[in-house]
Each structure stands twice: as structure tokens, then as C-alpha cells.
N, C-alpha and C. Protein backbone atom coordinates (compact mmCIF):
# COMPACT_ATOMS: atom_id res chain seq x y z
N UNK A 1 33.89 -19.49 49.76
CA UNK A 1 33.26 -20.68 50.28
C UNK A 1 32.19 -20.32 51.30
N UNK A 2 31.05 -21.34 51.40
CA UNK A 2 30.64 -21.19 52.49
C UNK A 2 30.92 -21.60 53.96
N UNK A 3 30.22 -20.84 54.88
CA UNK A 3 30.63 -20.84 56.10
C UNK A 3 29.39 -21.36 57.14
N UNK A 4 29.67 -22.76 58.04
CA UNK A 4 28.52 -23.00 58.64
C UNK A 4 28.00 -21.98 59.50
N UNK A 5 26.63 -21.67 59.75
CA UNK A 5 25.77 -21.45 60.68
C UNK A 5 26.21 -21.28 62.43
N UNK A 6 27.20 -22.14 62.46
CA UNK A 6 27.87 -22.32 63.95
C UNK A 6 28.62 -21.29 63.78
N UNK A 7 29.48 -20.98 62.79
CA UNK A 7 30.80 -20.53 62.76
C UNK A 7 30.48 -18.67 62.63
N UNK A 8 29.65 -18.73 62.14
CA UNK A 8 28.84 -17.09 61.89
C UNK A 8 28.04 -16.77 62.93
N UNK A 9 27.69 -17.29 63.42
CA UNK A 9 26.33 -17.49 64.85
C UNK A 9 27.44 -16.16 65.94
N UNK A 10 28.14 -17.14 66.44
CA UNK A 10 29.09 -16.10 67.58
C UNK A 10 29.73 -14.70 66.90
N UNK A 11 30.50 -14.97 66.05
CA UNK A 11 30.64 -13.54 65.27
C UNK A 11 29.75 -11.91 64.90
N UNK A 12 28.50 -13.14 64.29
CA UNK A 12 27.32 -12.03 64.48
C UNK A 12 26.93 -11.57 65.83
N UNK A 13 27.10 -12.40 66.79
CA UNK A 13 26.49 -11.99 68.40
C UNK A 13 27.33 -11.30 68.70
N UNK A 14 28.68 -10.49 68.47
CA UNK A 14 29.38 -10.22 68.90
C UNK A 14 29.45 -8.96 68.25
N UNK A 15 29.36 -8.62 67.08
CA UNK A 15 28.77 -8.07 65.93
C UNK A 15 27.53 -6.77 66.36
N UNK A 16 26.85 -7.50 66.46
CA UNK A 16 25.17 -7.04 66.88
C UNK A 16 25.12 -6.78 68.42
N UNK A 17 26.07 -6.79 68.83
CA UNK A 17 25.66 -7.12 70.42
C UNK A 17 24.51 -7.88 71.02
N UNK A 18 24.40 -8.93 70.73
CA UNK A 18 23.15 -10.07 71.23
C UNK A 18 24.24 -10.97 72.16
N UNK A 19 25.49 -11.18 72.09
CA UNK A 19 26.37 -12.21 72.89
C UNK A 19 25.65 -12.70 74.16
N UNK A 20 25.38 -11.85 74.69
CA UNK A 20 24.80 -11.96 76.08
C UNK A 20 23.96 -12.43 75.91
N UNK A 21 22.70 -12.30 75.24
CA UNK A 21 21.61 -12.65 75.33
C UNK A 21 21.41 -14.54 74.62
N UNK A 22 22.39 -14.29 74.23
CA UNK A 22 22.87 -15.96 73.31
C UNK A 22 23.61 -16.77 74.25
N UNK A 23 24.10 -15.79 75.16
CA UNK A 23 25.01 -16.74 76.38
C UNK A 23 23.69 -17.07 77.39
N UNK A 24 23.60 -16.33 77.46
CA UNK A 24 21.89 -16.74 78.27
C UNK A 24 21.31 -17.78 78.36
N UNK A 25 20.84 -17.90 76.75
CA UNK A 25 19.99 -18.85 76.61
C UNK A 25 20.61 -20.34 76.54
N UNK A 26 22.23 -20.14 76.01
CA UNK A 26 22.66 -21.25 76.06
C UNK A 26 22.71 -21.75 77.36
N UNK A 27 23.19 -20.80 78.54
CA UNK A 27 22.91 -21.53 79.85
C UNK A 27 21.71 -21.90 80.28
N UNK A 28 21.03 -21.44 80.26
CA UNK A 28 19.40 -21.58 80.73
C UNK A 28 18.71 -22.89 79.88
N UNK A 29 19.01 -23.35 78.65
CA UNK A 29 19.05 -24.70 78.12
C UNK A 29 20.19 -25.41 78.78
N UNK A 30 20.96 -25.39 79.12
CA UNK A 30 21.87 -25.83 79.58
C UNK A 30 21.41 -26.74 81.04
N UNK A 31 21.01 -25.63 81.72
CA UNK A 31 20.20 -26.27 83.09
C UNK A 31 19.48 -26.78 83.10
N UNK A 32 18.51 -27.08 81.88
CA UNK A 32 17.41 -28.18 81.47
C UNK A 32 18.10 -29.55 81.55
N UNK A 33 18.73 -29.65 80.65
CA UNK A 33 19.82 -30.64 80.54
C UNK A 33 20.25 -31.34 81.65
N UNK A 34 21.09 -30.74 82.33
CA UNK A 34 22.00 -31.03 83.77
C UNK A 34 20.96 -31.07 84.59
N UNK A 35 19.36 -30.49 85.00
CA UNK A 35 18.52 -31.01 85.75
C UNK A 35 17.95 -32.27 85.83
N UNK A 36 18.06 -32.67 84.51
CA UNK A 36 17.41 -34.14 83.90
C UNK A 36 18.45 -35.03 84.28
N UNK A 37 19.71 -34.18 84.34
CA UNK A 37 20.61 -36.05 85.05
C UNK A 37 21.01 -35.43 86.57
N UNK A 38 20.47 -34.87 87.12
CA UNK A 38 20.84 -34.47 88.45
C UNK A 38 20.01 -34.55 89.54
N UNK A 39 18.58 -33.94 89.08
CA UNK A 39 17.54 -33.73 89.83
C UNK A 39 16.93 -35.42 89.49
N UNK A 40 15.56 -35.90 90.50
CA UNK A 40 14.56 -36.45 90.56
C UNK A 40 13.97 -36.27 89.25
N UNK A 41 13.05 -36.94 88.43
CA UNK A 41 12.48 -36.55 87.25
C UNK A 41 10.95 -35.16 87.92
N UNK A 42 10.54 -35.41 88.92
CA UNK A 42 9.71 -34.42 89.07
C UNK A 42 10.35 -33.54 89.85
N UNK A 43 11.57 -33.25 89.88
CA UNK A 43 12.00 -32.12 90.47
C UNK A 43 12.64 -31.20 89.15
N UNK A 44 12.98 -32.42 88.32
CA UNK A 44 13.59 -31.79 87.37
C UNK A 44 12.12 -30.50 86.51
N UNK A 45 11.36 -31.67 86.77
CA UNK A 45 10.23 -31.23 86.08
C UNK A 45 9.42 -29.94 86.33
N UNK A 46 9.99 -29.79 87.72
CA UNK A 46 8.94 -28.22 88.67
C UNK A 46 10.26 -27.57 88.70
N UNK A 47 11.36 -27.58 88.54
CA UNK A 47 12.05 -26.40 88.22
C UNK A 47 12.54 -25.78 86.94
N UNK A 48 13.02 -24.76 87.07
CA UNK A 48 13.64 -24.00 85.79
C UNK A 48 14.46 -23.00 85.65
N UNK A 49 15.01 -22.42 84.75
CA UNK A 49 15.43 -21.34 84.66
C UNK A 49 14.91 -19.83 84.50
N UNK A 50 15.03 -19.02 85.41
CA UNK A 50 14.13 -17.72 85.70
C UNK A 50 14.98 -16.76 84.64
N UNK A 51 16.28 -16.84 84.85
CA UNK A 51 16.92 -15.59 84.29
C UNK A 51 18.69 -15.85 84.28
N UNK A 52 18.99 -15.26 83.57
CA UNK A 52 20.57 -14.99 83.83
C UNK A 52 21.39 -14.18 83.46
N UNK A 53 21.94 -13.36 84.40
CA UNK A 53 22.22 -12.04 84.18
C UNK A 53 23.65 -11.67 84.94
N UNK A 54 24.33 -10.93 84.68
CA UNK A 54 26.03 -10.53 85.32
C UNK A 54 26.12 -12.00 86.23
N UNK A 55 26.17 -13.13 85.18
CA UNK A 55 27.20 -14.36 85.81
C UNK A 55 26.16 -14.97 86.97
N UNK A 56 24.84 -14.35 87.29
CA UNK A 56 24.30 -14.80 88.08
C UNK A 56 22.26 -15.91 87.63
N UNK A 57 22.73 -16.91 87.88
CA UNK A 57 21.86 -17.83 87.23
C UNK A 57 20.58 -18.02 88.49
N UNK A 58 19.51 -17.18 88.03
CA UNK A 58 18.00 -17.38 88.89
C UNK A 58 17.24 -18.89 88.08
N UNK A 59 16.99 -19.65 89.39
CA UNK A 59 16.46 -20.81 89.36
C UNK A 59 14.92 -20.62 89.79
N UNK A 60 13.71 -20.94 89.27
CA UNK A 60 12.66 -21.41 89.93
C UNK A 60 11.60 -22.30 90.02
N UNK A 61 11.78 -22.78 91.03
CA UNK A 61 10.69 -23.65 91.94
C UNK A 61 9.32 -23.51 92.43
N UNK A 62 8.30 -24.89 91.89
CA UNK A 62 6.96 -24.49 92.23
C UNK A 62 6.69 -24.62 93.87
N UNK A 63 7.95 -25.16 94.48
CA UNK A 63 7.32 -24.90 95.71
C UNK A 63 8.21 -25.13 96.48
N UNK A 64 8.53 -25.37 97.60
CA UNK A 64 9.23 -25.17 98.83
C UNK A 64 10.42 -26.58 98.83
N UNK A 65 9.31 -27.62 98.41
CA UNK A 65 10.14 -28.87 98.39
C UNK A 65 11.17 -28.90 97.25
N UNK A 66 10.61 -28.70 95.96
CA UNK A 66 11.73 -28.74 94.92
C UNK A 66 12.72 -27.63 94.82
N UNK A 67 12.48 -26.29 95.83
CA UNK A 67 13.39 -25.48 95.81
C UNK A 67 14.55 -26.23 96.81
N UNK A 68 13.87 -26.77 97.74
CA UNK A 68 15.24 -27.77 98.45
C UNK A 68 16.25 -29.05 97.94
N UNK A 69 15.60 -29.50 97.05
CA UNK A 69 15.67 -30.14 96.29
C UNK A 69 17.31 -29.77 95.35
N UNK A 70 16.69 -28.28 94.39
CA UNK A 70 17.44 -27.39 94.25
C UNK A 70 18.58 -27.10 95.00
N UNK A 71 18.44 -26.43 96.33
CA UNK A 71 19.34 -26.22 96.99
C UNK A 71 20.78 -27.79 97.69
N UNK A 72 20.14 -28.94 97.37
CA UNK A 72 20.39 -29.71 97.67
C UNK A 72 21.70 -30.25 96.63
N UNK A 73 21.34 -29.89 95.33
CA UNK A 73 21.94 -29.72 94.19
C UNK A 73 22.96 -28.95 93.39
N UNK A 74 22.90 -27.96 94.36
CA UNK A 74 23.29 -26.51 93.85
C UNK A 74 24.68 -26.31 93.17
N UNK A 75 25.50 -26.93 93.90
CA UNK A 75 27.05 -27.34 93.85
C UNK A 75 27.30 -28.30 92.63
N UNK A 76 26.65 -29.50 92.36
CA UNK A 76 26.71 -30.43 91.24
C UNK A 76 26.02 -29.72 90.01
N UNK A 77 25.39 -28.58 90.03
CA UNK A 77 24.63 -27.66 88.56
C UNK A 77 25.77 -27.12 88.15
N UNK A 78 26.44 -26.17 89.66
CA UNK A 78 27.12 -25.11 89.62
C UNK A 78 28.54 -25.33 88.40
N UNK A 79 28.97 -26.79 89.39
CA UNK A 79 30.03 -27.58 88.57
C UNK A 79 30.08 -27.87 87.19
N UNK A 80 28.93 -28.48 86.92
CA UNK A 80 28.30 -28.54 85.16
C UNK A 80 28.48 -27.67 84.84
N UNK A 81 27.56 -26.55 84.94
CA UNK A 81 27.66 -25.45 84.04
C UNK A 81 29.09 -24.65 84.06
N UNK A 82 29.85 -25.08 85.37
CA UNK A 82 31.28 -24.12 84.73
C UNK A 82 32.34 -24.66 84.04
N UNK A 83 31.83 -26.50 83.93
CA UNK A 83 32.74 -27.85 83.27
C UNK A 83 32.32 -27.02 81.45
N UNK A 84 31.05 -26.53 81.69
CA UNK A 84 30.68 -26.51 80.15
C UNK A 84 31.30 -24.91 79.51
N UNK A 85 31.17 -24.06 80.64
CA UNK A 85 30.95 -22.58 80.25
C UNK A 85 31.68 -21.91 80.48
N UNK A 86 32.43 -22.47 81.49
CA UNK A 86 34.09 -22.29 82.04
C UNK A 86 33.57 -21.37 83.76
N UNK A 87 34.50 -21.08 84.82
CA UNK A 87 34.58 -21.00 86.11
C UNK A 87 33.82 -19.65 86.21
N UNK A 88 34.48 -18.59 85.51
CA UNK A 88 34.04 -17.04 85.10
C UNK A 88 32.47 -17.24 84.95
N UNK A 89 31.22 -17.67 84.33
CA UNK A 89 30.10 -18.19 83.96
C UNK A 89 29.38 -17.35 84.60
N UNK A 90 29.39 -18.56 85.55
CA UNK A 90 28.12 -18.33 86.46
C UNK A 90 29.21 -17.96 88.25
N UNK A 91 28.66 -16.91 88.78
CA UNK A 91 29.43 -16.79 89.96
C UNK A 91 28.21 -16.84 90.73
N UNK A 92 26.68 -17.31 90.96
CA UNK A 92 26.66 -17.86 91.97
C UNK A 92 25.10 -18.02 90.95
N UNK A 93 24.13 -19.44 92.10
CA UNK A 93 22.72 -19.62 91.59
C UNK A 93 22.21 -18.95 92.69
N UNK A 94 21.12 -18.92 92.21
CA UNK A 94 20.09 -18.07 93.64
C UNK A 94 18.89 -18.98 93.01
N UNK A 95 17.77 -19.15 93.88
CA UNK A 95 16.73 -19.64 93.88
C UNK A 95 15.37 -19.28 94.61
N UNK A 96 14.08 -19.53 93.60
CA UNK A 96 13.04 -18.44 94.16
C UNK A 96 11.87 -19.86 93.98
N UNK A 97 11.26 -19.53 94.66
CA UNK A 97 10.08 -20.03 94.70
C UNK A 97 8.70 -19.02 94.30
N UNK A 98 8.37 -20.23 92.82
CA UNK A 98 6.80 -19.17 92.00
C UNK A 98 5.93 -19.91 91.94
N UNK A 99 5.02 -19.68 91.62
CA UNK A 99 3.96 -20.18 91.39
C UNK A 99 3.66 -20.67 90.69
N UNK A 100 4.32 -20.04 89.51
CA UNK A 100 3.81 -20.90 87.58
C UNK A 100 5.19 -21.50 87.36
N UNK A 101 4.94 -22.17 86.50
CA UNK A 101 6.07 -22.38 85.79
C UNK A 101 5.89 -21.36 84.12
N UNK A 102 7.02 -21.21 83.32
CA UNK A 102 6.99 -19.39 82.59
C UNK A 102 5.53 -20.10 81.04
N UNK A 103 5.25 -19.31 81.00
CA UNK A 103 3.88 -19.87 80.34
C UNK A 103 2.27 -20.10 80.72
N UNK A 104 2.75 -20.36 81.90
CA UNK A 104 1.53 -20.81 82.73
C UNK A 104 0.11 -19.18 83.45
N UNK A 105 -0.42 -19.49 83.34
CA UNK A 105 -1.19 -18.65 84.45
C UNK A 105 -2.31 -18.93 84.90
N UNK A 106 -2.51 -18.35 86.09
CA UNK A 106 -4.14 -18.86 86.29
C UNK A 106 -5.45 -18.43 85.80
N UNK A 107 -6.46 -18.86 85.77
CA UNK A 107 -7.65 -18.62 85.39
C UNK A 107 -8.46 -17.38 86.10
N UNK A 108 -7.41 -17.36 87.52
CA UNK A 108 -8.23 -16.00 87.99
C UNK A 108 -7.80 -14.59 87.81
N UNK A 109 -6.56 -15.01 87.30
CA UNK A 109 -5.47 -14.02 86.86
C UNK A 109 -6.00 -13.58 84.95
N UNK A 110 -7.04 -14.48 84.54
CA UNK A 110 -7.09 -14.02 83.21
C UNK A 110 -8.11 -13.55 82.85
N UNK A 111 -7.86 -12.26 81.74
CA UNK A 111 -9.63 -11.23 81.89
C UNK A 111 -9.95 -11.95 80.42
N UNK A 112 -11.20 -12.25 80.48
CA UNK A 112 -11.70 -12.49 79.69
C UNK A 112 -12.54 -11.80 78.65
């Protein structure tokens, strides 16, 4: 018989060694999510997910205010994501303040 897509997905990551990199991304979509019912809509909007790596989830902010914002939050993300991912997850957020958001760059930054 066949076997869904879901059901082969984790096996192969586990398989291939990608797990991590699939746990990743599921958290880091994850915080999209839980920003949109947590944060302000333009806070939700100037932050993101930087990285996530040994249980530790980098957040970033275009600027000083929405990193407080962030920090203001930190505890109600933290909770989500370990309601979803379990306690082990994430053992702590950290938060940075950048300049771009990931995609972005400036015009003086680009050689033409």
C-alpha cells in the first residue's frame, strides 16, 4: 500500500540526517504563526526568525522598539512553541536587532 507523504517525511529525516534541519524550519514557521496572534500586526510584521540551533531560537528585529516588543512577549512564544514542540525544544529565545529583514538589502550594499 501506499504511504502518505507525512508518514515518510520524518522517517526519511531521520534516515538522511536532515531531522534537524526539518525541526528548524518547523519552528521558525512556527513563530510566524504564534507572532500573528501574539505580537501587534506591525510587530509581528518587523520581526522574525534568524535561526535555530541546539534548542536555542534567534529572533530578529528591525529595530529597538519591536525588539521590546519581542522581549515583552518572550514567555507567551516560549510557551507556544513548547505547548507545540514539547518543553526539551527550545531552552531559551535570544533576540537581535538587524537591519533587513532575510531577503532584503540595500542599494548601497549592491554592486552593480
Amino acid at each position: 500500500m501506499w504511504d502518505s507523504i507525512q508518514n515518510l517525511l520524518p522517517k526519511a529525516a531521520g534516515k538522511y540526517n536532515f531531522a534537524k534541519a526539518l525541526k528548524a524550519i518547523e519552528i521558525c514557521k512556527q513563530y510566524k504563526k504564534i507572532a500573528g496572534e501574539t505580537l501587534p500586526p506591525a510587530a509581528a510584521e518587523s520581526t522574525f526568525p534568524k535561526s535555530y540551533k541546539d534548542a536555542v531560537l534567534t529572533l530578529g528585529a528591525l529595530n529597538s522598539a519591536w525588539a521590546q516588543q519581542l522581549q515583552m512577549n518572550k514567555h507567551r512564544i516560549h510557551r507556544a512553541l513548547a505547548e507545540k514542540f514539547g518543553s526539551r525544544a527550545i531552552k531559551k529565545i535570544k533576540i537581535e536587532i538587524t537591519e533587513n529583514m532575510p531577503g532584503e538589502h540595500h542599494a548601497e550594499n549592491t554592486e552593480i
